[in-house]
C-alpha atoms as a PDB file:
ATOM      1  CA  UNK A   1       7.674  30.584 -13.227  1.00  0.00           C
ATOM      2  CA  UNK A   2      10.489  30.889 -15.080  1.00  0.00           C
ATOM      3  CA  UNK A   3       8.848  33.152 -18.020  1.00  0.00           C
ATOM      4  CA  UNK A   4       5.968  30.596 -17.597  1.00  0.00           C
ATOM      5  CA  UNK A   5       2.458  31.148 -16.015  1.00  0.00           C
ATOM      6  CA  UNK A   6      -0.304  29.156 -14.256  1.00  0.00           C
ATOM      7  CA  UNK A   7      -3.276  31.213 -14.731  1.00  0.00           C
ATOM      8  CA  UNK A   8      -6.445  31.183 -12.291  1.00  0.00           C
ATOM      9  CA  UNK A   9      -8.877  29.280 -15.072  1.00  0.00           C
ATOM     10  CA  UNK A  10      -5.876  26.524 -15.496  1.00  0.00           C
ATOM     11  CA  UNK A  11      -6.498  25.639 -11.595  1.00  0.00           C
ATOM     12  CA  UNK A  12      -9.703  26.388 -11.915  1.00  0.00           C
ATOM     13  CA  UNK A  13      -9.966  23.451 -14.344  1.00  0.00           C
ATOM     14  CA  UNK A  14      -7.444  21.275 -12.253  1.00  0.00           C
ATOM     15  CA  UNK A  15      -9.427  21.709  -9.106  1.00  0.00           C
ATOM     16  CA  UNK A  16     -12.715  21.219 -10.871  1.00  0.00           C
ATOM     17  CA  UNK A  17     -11.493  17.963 -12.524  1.00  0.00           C
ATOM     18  CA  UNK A  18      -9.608  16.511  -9.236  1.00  0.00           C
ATOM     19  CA  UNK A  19     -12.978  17.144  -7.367  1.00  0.00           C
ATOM     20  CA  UNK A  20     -15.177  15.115  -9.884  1.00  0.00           C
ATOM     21  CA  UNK A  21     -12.323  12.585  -9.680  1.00  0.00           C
ATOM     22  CA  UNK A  22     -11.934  12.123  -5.842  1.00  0.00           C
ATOM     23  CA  UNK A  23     -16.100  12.394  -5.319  1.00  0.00           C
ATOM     24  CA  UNK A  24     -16.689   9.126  -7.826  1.00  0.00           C
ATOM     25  CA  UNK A  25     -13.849   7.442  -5.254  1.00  0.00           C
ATOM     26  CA  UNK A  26     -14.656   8.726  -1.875  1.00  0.00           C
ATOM     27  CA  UNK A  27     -17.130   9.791   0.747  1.00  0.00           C
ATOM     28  CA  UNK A  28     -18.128  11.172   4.024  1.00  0.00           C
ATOM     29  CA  UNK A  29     -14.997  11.771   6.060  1.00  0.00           C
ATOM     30  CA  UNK A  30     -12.703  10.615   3.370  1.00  0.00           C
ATOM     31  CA  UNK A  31     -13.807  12.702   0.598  1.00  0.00           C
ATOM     32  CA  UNK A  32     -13.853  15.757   2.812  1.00  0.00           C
ATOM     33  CA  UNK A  33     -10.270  14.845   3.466  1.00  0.00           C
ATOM     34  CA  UNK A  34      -9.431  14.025   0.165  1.00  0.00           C
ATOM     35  CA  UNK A  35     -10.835  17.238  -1.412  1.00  0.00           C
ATOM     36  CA  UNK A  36      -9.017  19.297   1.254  1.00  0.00           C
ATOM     37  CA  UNK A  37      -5.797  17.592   0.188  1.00  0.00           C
ATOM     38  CA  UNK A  38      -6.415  18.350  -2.984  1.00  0.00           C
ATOM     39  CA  UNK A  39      -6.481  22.153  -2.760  1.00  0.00           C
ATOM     40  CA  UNK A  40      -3.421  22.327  -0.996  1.00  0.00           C
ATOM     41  CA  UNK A  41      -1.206  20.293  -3.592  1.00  0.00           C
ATOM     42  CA  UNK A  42      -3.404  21.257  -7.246  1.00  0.00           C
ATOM     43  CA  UNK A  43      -1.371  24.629  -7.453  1.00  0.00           C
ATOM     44  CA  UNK A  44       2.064  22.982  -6.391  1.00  0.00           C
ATOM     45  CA  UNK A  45       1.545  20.326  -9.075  1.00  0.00           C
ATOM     46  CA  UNK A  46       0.766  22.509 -11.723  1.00  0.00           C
ATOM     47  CA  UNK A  47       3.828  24.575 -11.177  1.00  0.00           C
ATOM     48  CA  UNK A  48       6.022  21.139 -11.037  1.00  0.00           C
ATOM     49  CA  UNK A  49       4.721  20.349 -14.474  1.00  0.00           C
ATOM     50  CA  UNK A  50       5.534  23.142 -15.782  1.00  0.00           C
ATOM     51  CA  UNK A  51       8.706  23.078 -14.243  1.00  0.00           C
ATOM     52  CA  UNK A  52       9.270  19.531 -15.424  1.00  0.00           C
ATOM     53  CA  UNK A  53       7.925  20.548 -19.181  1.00  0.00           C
ATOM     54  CA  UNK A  54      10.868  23.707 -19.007  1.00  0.00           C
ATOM     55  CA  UNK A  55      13.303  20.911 -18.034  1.00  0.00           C
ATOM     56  CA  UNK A  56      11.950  18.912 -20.922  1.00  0.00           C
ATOM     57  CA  UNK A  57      13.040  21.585 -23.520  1.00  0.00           C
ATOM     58  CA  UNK A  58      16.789  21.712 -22.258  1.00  0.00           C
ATOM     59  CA  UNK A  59      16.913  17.552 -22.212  1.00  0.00           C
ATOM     60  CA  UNK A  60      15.392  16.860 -25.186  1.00  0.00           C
ATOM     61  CA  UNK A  61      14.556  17.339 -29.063  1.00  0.00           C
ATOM     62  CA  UNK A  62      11.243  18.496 -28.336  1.00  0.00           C
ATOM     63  CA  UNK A  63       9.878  18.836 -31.852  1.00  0.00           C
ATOM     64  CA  UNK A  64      11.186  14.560 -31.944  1.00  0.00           C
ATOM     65  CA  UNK A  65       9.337  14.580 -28.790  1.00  0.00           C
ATOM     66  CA  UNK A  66       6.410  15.309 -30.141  1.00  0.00           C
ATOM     67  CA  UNK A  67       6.700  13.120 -33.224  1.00  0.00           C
ATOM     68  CA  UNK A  68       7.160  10.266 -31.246  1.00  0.00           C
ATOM     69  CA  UNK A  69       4.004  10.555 -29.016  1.00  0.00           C
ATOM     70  CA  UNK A  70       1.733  11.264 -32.135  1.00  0.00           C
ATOM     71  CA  UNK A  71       2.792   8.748 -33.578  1.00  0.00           C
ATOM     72  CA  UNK A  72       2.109   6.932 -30.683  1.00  0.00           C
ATOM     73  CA  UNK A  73      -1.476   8.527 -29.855  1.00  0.00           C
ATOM     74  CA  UNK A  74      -2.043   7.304 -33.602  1.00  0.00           C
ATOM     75  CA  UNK A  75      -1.219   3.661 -33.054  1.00  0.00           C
ATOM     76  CA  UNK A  76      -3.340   3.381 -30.092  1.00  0.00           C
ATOM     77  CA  UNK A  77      -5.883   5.381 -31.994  1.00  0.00           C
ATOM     78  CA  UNK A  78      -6.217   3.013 -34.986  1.00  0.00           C
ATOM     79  CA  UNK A  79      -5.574   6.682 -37.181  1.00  0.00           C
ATOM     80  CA  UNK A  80      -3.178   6.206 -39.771  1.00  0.00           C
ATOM     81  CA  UNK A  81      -2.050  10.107 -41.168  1.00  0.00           C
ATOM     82  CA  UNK A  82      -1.328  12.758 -39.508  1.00  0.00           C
ATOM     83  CA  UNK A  83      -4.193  13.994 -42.175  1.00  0.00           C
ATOM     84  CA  UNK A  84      -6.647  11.825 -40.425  1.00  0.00           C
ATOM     85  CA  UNK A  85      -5.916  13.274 -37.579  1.00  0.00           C
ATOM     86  CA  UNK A  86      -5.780  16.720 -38.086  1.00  0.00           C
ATOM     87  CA  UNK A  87      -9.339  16.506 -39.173  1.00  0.00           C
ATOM     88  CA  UNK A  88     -10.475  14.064 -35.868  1.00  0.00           C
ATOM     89  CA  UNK A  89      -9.123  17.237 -33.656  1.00  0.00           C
ATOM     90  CA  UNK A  90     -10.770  19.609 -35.696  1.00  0.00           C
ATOM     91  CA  UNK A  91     -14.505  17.965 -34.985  1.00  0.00           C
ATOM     92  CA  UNK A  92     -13.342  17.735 -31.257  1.00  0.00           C
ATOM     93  CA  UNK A  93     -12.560  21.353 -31.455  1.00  0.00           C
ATOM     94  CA  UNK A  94      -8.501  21.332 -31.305  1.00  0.00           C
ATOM     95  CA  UNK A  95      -6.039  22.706 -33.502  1.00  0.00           C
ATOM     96  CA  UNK A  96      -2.786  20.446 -34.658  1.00  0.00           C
ATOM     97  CA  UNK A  97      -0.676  22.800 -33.091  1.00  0.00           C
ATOM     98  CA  UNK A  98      -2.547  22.649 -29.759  1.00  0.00           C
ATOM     99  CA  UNK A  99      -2.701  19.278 -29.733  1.00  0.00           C
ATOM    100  CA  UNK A 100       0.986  18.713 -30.113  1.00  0.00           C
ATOM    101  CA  UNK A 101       1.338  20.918 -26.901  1.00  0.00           C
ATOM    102  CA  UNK A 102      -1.251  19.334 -24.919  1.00  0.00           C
ATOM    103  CA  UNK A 103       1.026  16.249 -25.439  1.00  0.00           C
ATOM    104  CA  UNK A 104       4.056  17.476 -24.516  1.00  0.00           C
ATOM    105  CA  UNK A 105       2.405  19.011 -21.059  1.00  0.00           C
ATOM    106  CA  UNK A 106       1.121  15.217 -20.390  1.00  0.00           C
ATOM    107  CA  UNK A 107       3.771  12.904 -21.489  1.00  0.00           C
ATOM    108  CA  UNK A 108       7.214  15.120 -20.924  1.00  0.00           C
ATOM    109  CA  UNK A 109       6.878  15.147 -17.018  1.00  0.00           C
ATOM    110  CA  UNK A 110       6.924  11.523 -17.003  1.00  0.00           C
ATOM    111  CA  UNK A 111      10.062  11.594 -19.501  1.00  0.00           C
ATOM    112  CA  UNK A 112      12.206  13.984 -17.566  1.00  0.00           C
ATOM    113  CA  UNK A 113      11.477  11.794 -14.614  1.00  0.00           C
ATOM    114  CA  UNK A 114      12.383   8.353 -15.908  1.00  0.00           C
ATOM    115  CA  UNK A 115      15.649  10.222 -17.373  1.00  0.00           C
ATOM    116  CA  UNK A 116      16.714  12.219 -14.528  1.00  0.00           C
ATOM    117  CA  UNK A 117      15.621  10.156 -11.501  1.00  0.00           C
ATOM    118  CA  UNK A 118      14.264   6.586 -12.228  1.00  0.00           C
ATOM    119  CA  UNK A 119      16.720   6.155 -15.155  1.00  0.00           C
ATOM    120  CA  UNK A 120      19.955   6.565 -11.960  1.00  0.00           C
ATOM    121  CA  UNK A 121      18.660   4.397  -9.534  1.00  0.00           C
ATOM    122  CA  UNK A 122      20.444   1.395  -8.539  1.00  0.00           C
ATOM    123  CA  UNK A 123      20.244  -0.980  -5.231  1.00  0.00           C
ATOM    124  CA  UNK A 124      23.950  -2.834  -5.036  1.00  0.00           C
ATOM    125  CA  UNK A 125      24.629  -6.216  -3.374  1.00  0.00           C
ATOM    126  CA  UNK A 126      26.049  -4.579  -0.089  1.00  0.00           C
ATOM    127  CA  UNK A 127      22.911  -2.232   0.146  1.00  0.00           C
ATOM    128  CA  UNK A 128      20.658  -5.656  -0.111  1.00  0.00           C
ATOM    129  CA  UNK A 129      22.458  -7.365   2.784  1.00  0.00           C
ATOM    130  CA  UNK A 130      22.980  -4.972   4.927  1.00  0.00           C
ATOM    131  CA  UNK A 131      19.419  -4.243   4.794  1.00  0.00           C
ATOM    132  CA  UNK A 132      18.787  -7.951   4.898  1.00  0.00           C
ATOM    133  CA  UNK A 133      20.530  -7.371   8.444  1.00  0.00           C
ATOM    134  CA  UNK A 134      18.997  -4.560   9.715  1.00  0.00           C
ATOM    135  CA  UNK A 135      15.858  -5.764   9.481  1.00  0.00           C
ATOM    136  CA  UNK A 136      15.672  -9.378  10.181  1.00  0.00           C
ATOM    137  CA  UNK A 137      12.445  -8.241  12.946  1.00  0.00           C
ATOM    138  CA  UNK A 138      10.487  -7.547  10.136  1.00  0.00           C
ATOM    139  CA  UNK A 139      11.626  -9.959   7.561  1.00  0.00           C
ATOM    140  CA  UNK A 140      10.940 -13.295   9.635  1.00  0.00           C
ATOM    141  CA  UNK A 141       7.751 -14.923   9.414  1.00  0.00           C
ATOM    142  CA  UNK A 142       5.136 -14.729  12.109  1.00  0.00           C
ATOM    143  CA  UNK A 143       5.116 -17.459  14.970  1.00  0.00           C
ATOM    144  CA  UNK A 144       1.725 -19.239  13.231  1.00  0.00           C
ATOM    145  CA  UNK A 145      -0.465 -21.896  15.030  1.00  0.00           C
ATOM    146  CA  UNK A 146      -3.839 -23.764  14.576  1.00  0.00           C
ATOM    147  CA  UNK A 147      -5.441 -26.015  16.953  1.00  0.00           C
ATOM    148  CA  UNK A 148      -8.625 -27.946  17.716  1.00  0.00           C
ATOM    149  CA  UNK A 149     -11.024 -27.158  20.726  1.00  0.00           C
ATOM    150  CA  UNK A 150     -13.523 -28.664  22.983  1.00  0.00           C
ATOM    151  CA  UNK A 151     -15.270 -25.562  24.666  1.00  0.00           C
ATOM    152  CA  UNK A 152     -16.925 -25.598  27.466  1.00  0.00           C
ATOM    153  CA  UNK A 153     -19.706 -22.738  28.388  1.00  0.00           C
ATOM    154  CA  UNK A 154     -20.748 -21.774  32.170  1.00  0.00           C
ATOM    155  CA  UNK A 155     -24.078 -21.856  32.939  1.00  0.00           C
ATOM    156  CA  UNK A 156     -25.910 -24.425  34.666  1.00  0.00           C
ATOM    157  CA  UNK A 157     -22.324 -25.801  35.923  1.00  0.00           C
ATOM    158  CA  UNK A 158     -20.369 -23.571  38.442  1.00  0.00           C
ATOM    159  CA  UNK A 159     -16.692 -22.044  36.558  1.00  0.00           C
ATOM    160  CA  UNK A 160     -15.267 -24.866  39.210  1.00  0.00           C
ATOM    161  CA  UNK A 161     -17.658 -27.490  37.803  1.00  0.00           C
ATOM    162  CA  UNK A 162     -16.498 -26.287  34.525  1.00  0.00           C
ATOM    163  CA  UNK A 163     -12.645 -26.473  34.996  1.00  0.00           C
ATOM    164  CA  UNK A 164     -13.279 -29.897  36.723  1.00  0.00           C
ATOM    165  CA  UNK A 165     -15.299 -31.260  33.773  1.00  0.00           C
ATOM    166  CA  UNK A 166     -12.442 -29.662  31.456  1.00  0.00           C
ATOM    167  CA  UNK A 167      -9.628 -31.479  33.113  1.00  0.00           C
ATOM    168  CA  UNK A 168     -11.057 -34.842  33.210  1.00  0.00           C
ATOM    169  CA  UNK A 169     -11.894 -34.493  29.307  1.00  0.00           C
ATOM    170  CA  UNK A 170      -7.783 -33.435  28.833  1.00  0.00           C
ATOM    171  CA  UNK A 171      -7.368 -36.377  30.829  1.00  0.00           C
ATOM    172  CA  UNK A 172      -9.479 -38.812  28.472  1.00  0.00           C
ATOM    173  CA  UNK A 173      -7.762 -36.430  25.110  1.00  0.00           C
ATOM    174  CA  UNK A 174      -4.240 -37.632  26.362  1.00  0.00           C
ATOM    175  CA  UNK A 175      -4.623 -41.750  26.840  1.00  0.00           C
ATOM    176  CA  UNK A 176      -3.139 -43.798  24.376  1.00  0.00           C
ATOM    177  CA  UNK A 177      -5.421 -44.056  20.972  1.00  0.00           C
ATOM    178  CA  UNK A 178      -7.609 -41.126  22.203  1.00  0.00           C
ATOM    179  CA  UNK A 179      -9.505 -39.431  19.216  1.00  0.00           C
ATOM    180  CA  UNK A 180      -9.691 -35.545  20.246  1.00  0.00           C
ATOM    181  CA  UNK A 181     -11.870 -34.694  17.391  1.00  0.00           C
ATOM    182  CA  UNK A 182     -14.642 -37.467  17.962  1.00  0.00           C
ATOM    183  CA  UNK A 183     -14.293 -36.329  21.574  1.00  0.00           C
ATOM    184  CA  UNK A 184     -14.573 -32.756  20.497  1.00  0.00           C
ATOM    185  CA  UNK A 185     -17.682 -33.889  18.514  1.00  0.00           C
ATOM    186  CA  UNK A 186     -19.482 -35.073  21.386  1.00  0.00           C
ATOM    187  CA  UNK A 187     -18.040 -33.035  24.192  1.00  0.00           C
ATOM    188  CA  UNK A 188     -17.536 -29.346  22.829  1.00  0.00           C
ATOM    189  CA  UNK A 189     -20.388 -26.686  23.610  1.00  0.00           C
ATOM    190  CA  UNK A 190     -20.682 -24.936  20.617  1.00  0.00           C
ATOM    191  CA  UNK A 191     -22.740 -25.664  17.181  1.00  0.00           C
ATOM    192  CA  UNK A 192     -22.378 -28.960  15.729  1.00  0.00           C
ATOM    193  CA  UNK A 193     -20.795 -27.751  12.502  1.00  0.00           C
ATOM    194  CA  UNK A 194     -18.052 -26.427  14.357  1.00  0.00           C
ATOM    195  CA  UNK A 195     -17.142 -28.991  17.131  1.00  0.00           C
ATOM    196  CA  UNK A 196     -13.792 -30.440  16.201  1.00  0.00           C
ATOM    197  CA  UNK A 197     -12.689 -28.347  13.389  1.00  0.00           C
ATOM    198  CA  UNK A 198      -9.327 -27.070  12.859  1.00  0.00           C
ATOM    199  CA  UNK A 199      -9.064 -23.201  13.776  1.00  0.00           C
ATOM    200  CA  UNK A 200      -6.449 -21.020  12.853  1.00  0.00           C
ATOM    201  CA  UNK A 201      -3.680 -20.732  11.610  1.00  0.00           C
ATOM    202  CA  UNK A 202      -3.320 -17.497  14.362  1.00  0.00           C
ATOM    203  CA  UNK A 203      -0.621 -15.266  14.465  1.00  0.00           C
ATOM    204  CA  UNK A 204       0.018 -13.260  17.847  1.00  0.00           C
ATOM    205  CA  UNK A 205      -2.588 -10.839  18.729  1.00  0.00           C
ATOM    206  CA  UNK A 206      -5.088 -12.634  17.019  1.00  0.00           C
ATOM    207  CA  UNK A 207      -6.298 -14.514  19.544  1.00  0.00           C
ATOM    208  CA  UNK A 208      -7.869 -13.543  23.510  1.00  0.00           C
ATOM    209  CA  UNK A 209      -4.257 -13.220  25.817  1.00  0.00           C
ATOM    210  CA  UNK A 210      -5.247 -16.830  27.418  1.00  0.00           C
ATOM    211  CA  UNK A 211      -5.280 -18.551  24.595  1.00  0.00           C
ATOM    212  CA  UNK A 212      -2.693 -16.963  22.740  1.00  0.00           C
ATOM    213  CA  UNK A 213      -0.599 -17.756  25.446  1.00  0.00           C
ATOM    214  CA  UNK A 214      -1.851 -21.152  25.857  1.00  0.00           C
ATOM    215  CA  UNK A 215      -1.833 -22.120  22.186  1.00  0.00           C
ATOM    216  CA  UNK A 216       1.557 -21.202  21.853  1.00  0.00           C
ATOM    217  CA  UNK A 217       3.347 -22.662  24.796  1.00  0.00           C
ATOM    218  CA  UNK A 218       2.645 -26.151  22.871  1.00  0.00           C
ATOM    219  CA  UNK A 219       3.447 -28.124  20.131  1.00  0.00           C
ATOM    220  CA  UNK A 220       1.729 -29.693  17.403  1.00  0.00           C
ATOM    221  CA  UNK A 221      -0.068 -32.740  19.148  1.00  0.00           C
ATOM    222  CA  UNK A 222       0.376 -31.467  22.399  1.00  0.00           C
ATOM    223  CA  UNK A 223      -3.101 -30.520  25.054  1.00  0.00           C
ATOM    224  CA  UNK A 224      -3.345 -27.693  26.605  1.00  0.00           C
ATOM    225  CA  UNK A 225      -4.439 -27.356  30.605  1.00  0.00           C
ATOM    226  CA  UNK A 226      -8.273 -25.667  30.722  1.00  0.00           C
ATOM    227  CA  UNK A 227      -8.112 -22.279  29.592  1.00  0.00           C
ATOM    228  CA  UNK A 228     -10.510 -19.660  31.390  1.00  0.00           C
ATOM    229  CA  UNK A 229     -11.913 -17.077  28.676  1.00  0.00           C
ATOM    230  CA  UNK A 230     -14.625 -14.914  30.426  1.00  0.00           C
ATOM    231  CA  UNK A 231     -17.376 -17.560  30.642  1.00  0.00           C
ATOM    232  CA  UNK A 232     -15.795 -19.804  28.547  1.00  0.00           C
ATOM    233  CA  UNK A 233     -13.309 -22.707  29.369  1.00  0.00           C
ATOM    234  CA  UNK A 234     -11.262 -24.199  26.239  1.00  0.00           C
ATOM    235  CA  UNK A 235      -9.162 -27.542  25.998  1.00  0.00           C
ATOM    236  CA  UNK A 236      -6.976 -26.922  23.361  1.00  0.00           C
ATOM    237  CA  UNK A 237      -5.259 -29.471  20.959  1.00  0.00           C
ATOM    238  CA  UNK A 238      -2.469 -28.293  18.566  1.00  0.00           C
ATOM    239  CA  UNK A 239      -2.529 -28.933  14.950  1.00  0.00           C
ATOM    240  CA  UNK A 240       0.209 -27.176  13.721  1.00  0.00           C
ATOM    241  CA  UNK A 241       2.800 -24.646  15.142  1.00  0.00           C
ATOM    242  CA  UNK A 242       4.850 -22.364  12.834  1.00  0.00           C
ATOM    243  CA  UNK A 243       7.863 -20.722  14.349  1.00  0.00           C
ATOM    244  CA  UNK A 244       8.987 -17.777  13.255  1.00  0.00           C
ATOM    245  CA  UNK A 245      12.215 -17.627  11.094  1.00  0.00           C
ATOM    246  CA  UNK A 246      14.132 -15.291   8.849  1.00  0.00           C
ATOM    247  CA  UNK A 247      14.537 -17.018   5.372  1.00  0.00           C
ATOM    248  CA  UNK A 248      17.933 -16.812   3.392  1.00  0.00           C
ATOM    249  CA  UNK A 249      18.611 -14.262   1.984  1.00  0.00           C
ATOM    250  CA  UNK A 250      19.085 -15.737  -1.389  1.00  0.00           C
ATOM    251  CA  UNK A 251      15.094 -16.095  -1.068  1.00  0.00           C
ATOM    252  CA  UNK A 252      14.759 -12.633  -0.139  1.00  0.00           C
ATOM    253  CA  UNK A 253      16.870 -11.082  -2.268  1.00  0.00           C
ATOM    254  CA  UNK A 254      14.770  -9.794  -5.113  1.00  0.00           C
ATOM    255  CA  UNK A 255      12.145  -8.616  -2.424  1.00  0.00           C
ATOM    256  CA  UNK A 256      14.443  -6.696  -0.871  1.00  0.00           C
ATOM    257  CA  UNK A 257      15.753  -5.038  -4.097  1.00  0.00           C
ATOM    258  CA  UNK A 258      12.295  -4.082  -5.066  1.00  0.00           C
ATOM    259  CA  UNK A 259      11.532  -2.295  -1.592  1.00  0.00           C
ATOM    260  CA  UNK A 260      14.950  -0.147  -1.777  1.00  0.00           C
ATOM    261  CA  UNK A 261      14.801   0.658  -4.947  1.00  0.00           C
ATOM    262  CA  UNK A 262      10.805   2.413  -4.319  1.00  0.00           C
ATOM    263  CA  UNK A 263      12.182   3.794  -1.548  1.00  0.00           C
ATOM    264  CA  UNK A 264      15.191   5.589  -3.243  1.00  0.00           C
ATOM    265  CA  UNK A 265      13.498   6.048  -6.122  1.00  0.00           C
ATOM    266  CA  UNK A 266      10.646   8.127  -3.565  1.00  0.00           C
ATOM    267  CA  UNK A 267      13.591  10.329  -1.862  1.00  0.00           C
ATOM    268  CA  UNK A 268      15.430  11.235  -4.993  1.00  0.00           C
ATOM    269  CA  UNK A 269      12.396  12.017  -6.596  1.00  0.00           C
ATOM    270  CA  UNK A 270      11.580  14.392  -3.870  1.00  0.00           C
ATOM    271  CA  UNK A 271      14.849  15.591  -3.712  1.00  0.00           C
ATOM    272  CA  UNK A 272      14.789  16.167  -7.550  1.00  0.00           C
ATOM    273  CA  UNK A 273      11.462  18.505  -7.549  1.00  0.00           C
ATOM    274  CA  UNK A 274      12.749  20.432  -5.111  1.00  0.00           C
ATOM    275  CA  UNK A 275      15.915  21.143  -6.637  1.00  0.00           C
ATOM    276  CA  UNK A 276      14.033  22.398  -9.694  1.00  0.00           C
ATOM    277  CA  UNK A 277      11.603  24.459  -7.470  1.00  0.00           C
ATOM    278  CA  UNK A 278      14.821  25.881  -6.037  1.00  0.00           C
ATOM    279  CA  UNK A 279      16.500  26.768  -8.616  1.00  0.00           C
ATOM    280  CA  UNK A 280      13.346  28.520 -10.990  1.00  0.00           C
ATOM    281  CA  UNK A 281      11.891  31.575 -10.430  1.00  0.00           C
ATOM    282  CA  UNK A 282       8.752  31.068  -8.953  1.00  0.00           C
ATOM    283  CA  UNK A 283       5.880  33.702  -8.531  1.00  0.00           C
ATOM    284  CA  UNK A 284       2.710  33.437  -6.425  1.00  0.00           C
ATOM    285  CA  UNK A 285       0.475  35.787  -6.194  1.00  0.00           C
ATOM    286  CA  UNK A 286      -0.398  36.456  -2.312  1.00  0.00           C
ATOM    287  CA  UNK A 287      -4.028  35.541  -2.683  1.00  0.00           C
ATOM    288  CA  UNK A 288      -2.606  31.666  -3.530  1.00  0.00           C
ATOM    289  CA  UNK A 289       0.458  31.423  -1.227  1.00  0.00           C
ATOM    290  CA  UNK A 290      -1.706  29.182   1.598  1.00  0.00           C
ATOM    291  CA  UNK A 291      -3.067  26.761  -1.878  1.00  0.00           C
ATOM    292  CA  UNK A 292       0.873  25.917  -1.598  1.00  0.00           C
ATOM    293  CA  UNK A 293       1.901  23.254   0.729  1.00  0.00           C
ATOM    294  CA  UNK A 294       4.130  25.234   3.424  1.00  0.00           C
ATOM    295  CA  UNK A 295       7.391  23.132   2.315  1.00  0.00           C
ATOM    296  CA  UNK A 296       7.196  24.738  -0.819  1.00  0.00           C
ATOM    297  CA  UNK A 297       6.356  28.607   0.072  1.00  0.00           C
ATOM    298  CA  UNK A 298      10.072  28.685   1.248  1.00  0.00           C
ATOM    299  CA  UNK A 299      10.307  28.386  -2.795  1.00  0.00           C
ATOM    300  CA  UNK A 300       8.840  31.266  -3.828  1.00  0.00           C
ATOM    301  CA  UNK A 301      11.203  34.482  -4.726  1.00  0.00           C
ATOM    302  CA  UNK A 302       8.461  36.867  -5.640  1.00  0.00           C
END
């Protein structure tokens, strides 16, 4: 691309290390995935490097560029000379010169980037609020509850027995200085370490439809009418009750500016690597055309 070339060995070496990389994360379904993923985007990444590195060399000083991630490399190295390094890369096999390049391939990328995209995004007031009000659904808090139970199980007592018993307990729950939780201690079905304790908070859809519905309907102090669950029946007490709210947007603000901002920075990004694509001349031999993601073949001139 562009008097540039990604040979077969360099994805060769790209798929091989991606491969080690996703099978020490993954398995079974996921790392088939994962792996399959990966051989469809290796070849368009390595051509977006390069593309990024060629952009590199019409932003920047590159030989500057280079001098300032040595030096760099050096400091987090502990090396102090370039001398001292030259002769490190020689016992690991690399040339000076080959170095330098390698670092330029890994760091300029990420430099063109934070220039060209990162560097020109900006979230304004009016883009905060008026997100603030399109979006007030999934900005409030959830409706939040917890309660206390006495639960009553169907066995040797009929379901009517059961709702009978459970209405003469609300009943005894709701006179003046009753104490549900010693009555839950004595009266609720269920293992001692858990008769009486607060459970929750819930939000909706966290708890069976008849309770949710129940639990919900009240307020904190208030007793619930028996509720039927399958074999179950449950008195209910309230604890707490949360409802849901959308919180100034003065306390939101900052959240907000965060989310917008990823999610411009994510379409101009994409909108930037596709430009360069675009504009390049990009090659693929026919053999590796279906290794490119099909958004990108439309890319390729030759």
């Amino acid at each position: 691309m562009n008097d540039d070339i990604v040979t077969r060995t360099d994805l060769q070496v790209a798929e091989q290390d991606a491969i080690e990389e996703i099978y020490s994360r993954n398995a079974g379904e996921a790392l088939d995935r994962q792996i399959a993923k990966a051989r469809t985007e290796l070849l368009r990444d390595l051509i977006t490097r390069k593309l990024l590195v060629q952009q590199a060399e019409t932003l920047f000083d590159i030989a500057k560029m280079q001098d300032s991630f040595i030096r760099q490399f050096r400091e987090s190295q502990k090396i102090a000379t370039n001398t001292e390094l030259e002769r490190v890369l020689k016992e690991e096999g690399f040339t000076f010169d080959e170095f330098k390049k390698k670092l330029i391939e890994i760091n300029a990328p990420g430099s063109v980037i934070e220039m060209e995209v990162r560097g020109k995004i900006a979230v304004s007031d009016a883009e905060i609020e008026a997100y603030y009000r399109g979006h007030q659904k999934e900005l409030a808090t959830p409706d939040k509850v917890s309660y206390r139970e006495i639960l009553l199980k169907v066995g040797a007592r009929t379901m009517g027995e059961t709702i009978v018993l459970a209405r003469k307990l609300a009943e005894r729950a709701k006179s003046p200085g009753a104490d549900f939780t010693a009555l839950a201690g004595d009266e609720s079905e269920v293992d001692a370490a858990l008769r009486g304790v607060v459970l929750g908070p819930f939000t909706k859809g966290e708890l069976a439809a008849p309770l949710e519905e129940a639990a919900f309907a009240l307020g904190p102090g208030d007793i619930s009418e028996p509720v039927v669950v399958g074999d179950t029946v449950h008195l209910l007490r309230v604890e707490t009750r949360e409802v849901s709210q959308v919180p100034p947007l003065d306390s939101l603000r900052e959240k907000i500016a965060g989310d917008l901002e990823r999610e411009n920075y994510a379409a101009a990004l994409e909108a930037y690597l596709k430009g360069l694509w675009q504009r390049a001349e990009v090659c693929v031999a026919d053999e590796y055309m279906s290794r490119l993601p099909e958004e990108f073949r439309k890319y390729v001139k030759c």
